[in-house]
N, C-alpha and C. Protein backbone atom coordinates (compact mmCIF):
# COMPACT_ATOMS: atom_id res chain seq x y z
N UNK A 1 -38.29 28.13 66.59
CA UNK A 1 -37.75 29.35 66.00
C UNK A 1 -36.23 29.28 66.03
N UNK A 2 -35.71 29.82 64.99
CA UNK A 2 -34.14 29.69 64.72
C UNK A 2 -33.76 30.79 65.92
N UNK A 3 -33.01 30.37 66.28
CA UNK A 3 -32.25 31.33 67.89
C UNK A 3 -30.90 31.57 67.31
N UNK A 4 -30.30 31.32 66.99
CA UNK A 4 -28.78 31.57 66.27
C UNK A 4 -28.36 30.79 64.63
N UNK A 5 -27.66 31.72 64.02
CA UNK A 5 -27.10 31.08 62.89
C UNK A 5 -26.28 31.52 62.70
N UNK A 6 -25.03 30.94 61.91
CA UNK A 6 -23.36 32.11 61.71
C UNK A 6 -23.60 31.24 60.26
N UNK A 7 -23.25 32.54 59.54
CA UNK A 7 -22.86 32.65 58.53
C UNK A 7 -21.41 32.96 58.27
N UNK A 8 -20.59 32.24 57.35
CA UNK A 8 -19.32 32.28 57.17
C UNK A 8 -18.69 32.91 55.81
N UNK A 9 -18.26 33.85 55.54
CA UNK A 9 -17.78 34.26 54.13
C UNK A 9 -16.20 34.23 53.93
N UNK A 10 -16.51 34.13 53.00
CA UNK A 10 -14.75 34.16 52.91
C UNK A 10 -13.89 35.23 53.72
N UNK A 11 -14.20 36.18 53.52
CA UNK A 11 -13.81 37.21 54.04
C UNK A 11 -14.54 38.58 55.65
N UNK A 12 -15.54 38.02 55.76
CA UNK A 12 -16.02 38.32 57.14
C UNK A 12 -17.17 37.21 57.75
N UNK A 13 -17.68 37.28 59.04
CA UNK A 13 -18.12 36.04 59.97
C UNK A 13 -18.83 36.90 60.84
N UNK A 14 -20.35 36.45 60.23
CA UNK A 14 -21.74 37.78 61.28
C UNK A 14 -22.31 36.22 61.75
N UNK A 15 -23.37 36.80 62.76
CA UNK A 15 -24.18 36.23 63.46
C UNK A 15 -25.79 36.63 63.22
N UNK A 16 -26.40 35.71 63.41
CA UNK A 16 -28.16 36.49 63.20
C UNK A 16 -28.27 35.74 64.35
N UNK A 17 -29.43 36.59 65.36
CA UNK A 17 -29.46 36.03 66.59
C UNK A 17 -31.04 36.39 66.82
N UNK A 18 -31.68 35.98 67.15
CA UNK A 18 -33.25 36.59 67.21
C UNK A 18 -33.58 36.56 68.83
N UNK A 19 -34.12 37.82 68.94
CA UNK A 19 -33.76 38.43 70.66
C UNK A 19 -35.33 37.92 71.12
N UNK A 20 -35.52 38.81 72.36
CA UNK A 20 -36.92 37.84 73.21
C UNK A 20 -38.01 38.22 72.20
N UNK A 21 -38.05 39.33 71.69
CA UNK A 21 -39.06 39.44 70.76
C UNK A 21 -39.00 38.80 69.66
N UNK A 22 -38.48 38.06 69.20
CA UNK A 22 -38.09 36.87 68.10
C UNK A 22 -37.78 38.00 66.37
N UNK A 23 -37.15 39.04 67.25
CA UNK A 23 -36.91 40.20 66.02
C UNK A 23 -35.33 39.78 65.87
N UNK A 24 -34.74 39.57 64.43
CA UNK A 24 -33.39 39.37 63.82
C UNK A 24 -32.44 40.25 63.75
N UNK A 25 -31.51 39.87 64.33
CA UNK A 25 -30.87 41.35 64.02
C UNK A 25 -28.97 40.55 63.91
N UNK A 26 -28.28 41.24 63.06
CA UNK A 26 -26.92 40.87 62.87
C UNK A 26 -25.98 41.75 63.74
N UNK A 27 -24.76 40.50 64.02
CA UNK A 27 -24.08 40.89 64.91
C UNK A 27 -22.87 40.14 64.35
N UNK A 28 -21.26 41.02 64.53
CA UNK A 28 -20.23 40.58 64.11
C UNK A 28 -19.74 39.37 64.89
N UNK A 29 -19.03 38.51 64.79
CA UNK A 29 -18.77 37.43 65.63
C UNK A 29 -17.49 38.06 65.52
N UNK A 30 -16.64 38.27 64.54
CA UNK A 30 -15.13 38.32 64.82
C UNK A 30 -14.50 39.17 64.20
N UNK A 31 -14.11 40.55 64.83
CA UNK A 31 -13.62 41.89 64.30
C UNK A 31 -12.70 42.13 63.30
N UNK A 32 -11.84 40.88 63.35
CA UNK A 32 -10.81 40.87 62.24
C UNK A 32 -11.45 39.99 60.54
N UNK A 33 -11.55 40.85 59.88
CA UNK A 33 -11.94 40.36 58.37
C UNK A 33 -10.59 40.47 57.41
N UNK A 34 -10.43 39.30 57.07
CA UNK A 34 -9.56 38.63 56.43
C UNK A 34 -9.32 38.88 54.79
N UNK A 35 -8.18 39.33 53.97
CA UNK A 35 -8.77 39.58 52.47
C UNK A 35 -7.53 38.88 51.87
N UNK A 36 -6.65 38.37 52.63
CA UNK A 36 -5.73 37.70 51.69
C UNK A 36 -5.60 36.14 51.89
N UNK A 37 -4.88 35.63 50.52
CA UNK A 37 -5.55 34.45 50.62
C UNK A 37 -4.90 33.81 52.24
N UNK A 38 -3.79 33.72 52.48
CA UNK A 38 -2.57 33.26 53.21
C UNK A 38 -3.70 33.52 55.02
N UNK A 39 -4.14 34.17 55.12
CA UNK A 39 -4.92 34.81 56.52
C UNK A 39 -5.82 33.22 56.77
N UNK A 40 -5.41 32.96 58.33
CA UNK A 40 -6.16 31.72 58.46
C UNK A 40 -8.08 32.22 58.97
N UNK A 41 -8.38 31.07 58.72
CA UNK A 41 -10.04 31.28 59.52
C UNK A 41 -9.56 30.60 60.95
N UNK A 42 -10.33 31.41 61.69
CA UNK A 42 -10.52 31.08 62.51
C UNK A 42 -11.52 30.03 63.25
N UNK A 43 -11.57 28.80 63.80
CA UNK A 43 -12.54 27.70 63.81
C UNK A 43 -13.22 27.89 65.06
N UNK A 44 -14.35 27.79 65.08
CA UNK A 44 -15.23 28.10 66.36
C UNK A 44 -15.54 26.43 66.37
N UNK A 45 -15.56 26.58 68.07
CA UNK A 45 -15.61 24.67 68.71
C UNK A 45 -16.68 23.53 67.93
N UNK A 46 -17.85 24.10 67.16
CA UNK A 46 -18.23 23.13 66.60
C UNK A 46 -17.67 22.92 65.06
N UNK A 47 -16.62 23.13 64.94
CA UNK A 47 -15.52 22.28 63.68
C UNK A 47 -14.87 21.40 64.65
N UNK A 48 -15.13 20.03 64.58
CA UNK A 48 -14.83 18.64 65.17
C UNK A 48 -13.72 18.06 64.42
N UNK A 49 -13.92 18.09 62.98
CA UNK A 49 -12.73 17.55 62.13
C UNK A 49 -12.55 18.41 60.78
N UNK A 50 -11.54 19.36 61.09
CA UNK A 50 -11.10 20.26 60.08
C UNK A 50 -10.32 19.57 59.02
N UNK A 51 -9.53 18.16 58.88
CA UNK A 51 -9.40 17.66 58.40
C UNK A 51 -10.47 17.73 56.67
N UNK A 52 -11.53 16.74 57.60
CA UNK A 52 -12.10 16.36 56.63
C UNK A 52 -13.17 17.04 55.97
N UNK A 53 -13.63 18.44 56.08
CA UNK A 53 -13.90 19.65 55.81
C UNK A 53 -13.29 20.01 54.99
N UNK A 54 -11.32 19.99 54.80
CA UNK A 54 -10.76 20.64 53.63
C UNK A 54 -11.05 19.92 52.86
N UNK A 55 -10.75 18.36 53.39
CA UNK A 55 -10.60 17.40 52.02
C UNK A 55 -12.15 17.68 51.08
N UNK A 56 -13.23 17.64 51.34
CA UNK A 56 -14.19 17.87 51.14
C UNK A 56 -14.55 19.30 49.95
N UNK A 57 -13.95 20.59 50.66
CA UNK A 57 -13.44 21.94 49.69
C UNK A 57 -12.92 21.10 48.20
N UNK A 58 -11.82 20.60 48.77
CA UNK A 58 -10.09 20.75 47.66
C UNK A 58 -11.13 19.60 46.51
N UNK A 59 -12.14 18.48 46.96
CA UNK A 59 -12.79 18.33 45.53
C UNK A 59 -13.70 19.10 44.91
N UNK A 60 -14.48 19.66 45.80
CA UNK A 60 -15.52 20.54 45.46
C UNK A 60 -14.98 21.59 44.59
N UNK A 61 -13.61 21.99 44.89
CA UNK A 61 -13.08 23.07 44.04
C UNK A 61 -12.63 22.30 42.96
N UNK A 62 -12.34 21.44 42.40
CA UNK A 62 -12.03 20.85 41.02
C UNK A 62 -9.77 20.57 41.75
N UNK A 63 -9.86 20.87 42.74
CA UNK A 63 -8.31 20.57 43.23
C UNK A 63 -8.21 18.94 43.33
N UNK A 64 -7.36 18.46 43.43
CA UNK A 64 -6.85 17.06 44.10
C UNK A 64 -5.89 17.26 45.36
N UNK A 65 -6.01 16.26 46.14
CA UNK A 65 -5.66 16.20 47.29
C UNK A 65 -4.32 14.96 46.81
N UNK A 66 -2.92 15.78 47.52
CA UNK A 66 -1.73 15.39 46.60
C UNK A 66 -1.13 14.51 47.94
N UNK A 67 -1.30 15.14 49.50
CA UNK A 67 -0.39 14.33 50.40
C UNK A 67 -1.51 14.70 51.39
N UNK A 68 -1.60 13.82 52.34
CA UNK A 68 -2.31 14.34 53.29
C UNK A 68 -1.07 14.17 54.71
N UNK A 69 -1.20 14.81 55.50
CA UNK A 69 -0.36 14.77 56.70
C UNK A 69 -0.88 15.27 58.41
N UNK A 70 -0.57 15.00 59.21
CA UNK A 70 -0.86 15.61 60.60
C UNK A 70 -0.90 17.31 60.78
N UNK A 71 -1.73 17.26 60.22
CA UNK A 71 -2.11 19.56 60.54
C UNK A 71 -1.93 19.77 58.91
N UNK A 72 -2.00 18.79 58.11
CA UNK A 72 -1.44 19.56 56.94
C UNK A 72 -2.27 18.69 55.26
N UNK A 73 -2.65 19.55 54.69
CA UNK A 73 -3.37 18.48 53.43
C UNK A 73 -2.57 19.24 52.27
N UNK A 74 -2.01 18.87 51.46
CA UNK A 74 -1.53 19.25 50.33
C UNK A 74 -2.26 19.11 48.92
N UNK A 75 -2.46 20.68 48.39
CA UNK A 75 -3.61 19.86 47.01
C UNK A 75 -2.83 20.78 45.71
N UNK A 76 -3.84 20.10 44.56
CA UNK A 76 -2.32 19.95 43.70
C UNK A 76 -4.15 20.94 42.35
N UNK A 77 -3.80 21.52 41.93
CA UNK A 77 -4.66 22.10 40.73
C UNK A 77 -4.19 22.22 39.22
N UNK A 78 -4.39 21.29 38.36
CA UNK A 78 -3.98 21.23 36.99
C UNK A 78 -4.86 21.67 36.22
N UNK A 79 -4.81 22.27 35.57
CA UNK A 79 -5.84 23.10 35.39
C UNK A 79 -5.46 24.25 33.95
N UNK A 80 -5.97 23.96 33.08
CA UNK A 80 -5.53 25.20 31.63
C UNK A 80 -4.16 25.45 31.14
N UNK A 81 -3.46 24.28 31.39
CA UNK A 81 -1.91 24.50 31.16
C UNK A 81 -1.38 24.85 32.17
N UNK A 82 -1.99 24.94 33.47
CA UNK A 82 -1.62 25.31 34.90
C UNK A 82 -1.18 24.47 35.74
N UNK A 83 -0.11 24.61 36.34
CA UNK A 83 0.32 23.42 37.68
C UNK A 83 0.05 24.47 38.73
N UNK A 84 -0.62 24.33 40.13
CA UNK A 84 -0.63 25.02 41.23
C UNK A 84 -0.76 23.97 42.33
N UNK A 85 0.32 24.49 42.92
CA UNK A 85 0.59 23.38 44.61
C UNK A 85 0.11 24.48 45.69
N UNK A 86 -0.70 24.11 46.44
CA UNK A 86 -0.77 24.73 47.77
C UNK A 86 -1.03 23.69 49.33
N UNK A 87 -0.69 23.98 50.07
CA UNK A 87 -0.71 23.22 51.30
C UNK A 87 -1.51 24.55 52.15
N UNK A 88 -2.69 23.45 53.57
CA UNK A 88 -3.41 23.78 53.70
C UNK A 88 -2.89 23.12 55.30
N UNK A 89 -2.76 24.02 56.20
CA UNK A 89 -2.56 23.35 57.41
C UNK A 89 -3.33 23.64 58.58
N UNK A 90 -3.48 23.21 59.32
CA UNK A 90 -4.72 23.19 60.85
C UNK A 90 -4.61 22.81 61.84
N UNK A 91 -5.32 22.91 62.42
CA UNK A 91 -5.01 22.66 63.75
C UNK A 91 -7.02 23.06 64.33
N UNK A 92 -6.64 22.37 66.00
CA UNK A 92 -8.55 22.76 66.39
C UNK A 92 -8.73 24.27 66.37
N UNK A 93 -7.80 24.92 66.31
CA UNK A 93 -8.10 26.56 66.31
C UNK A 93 -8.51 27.31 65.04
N UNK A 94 -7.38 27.04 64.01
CA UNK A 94 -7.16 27.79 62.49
C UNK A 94 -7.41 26.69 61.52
N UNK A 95 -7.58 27.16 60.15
CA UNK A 95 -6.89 26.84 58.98
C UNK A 95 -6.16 27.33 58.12
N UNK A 96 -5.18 27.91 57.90
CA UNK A 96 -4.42 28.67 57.41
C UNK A 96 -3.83 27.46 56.08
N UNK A 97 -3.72 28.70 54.98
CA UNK A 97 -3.41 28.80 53.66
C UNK A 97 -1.66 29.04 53.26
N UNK A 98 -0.99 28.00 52.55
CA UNK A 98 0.31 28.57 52.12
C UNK A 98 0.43 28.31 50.77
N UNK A 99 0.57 29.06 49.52
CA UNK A 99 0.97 28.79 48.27
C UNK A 99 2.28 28.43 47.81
N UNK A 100 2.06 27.42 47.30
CA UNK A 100 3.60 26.81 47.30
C UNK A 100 3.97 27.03 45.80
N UNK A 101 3.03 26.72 44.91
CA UNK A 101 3.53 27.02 43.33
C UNK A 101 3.08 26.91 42.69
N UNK A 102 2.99 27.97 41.71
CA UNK A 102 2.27 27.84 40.41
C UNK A 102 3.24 27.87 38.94
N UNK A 103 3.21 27.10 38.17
CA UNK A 103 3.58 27.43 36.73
C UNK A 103 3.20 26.39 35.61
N UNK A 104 3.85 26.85 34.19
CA UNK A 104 2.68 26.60 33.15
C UNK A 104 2.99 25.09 32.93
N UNK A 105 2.51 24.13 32.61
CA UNK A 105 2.65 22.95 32.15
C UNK A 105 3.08 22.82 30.94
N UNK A 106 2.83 23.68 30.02
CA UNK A 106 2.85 23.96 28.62
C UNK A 106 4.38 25.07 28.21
N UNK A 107 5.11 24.93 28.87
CA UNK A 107 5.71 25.98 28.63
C UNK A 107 6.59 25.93 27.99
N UNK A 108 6.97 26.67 27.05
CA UNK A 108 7.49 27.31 25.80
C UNK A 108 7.66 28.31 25.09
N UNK A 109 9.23 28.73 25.28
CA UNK A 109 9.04 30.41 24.54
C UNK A 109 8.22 31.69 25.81
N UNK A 110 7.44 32.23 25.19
CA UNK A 110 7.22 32.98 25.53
C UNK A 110 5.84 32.45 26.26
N UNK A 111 5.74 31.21 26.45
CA UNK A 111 4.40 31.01 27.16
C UNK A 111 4.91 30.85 28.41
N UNK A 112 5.88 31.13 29.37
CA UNK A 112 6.43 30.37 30.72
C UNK A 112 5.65 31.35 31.54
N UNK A 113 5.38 32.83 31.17
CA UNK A 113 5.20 33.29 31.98
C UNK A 113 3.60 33.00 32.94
N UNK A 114 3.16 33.19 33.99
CA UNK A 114 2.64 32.67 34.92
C UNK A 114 1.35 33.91 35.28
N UNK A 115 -0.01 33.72 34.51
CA UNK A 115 -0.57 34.70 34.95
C UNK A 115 -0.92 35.03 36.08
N UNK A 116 -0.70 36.06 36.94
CA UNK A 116 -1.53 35.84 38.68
C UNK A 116 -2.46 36.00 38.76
N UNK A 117 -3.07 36.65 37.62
CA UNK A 117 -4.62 37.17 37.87
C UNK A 117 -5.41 34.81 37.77
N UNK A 118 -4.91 34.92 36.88
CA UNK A 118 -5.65 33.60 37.43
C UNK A 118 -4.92 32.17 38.20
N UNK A 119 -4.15 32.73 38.62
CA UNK A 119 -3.94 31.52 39.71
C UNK A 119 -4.09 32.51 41.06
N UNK A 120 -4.52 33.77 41.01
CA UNK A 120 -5.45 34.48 42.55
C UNK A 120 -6.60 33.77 42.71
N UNK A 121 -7.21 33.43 41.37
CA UNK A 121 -8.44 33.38 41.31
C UNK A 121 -8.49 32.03 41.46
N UNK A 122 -7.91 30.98 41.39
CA UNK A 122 -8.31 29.71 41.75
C UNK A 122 -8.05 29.27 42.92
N UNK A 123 -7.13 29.82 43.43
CA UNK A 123 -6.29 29.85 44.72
C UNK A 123 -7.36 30.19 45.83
N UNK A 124 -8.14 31.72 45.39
CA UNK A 124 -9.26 32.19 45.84
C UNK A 124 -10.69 31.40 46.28
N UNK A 125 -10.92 30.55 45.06
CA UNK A 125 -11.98 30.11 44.60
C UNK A 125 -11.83 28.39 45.77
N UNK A 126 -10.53 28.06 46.17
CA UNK A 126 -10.06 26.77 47.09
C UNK A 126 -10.78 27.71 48.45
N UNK A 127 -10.21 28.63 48.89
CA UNK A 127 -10.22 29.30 50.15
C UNK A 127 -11.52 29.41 50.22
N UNK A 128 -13.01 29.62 49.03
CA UNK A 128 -14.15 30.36 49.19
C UNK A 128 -14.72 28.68 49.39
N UNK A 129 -14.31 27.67 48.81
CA UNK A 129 -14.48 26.54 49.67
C UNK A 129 -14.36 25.76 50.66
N UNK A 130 -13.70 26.44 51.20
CA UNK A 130 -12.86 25.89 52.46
C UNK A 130 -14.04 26.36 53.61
N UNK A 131 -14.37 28.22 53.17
CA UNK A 131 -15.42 28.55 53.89
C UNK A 131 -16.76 28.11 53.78
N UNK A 132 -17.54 27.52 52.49
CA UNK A 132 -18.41 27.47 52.12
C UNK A 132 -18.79 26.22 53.48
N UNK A 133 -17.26 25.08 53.46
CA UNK A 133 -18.01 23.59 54.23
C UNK A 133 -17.88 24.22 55.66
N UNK A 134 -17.33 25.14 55.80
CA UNK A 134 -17.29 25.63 57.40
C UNK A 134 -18.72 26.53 57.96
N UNK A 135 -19.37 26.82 56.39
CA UNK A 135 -20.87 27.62 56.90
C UNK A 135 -21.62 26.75 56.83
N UNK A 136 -21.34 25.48 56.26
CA UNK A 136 -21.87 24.02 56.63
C UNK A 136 -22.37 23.48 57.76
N UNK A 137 -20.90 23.56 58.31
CA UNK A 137 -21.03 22.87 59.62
C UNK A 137 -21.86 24.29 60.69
N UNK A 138 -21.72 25.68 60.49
CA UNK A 138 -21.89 26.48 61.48
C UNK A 138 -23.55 26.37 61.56
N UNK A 139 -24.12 25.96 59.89
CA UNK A 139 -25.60 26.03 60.22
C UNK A 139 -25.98 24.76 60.69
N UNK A 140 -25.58 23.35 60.26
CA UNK A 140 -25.99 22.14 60.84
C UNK A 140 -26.11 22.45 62.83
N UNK A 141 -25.03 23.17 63.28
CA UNK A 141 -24.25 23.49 64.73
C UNK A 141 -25.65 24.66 65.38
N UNK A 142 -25.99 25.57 64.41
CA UNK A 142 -27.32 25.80 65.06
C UNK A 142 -28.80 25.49 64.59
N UNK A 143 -28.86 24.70 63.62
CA UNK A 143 -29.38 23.72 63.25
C UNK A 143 -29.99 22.76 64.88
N UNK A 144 -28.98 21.97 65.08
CA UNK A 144 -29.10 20.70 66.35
C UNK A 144 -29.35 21.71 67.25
N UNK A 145 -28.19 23.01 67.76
CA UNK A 145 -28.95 23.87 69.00
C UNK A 145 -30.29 24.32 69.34
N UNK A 146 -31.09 24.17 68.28
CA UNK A 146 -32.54 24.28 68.53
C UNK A 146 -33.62 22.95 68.97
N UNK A 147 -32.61 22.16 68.97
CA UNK A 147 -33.75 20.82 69.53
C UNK A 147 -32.70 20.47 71.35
């Protein structure tokens, strides 16, 4: 019987825990819920290599991985006439998010300007991957705790 599982969302982090009566019930793991992109996650001890977790996101999201460095992966999104740089840095605790730049590839006249509604949304859409490989690892983590 599954005894623990964490589920990870982009924006909040519950627990399902099934008590002596093997009845389910949810429980918050971590009081602070996060809604902007820049807010790091917080890594619970079975993330071993946060590293290679982002790298893993930044393709899954259609990003490229531009520099990689010590606490730090840099990815690069070209994308619809779009240039967007963001760096992604870590450590065994966090992963925290910094946007470094977005603008048009195409630009001309009156096209320079820089929509935010969609570079939130791709920017967004990196971060909802970042969590997706971290609810990865949280179910593989109680996954093995049951044997």
């Amino acid at each position: 019987m599954l005894k623990r599982l964490i589920v990870i969302s982009a924006l909040l982090a519950t627990s399902t825990f099934a008590n002596a009566n093997n009845e389910l019930s949810l429980q918050t793991v971590n009081g602070n819920s996060y809604s902007f992109y820049s807010d790091p996650f917080k890594l619970a001890d079975y993330v071993k290599e946060p590293q290679k977790a982002i790298e893993k996101a930044i393709v899954n999201a259609g990003w490229k991985i531009k520099e990689k460095g010590e606490g730090l992966v840099k990815a690069e999104l070209d994308y619809k006439g779009y240039l967007l740089n963001s760096t992604i840095y870590f450590n065994d605790k966090e992963i925290s998010f910094d946007h470094v730049s977005a603008q048009r590839n195409d630009c001309s006249g009156s096209r320079c300007k820089v929509k935010e509604r969609h570079v939130d949304r791709w920017r967004l859409s990196l971060r909802r991957h970042v969590a997706t490989q971290l609810t990865k690892l949280a179910k593989k983590d109680a996954v093995s705790s049951l044997n």
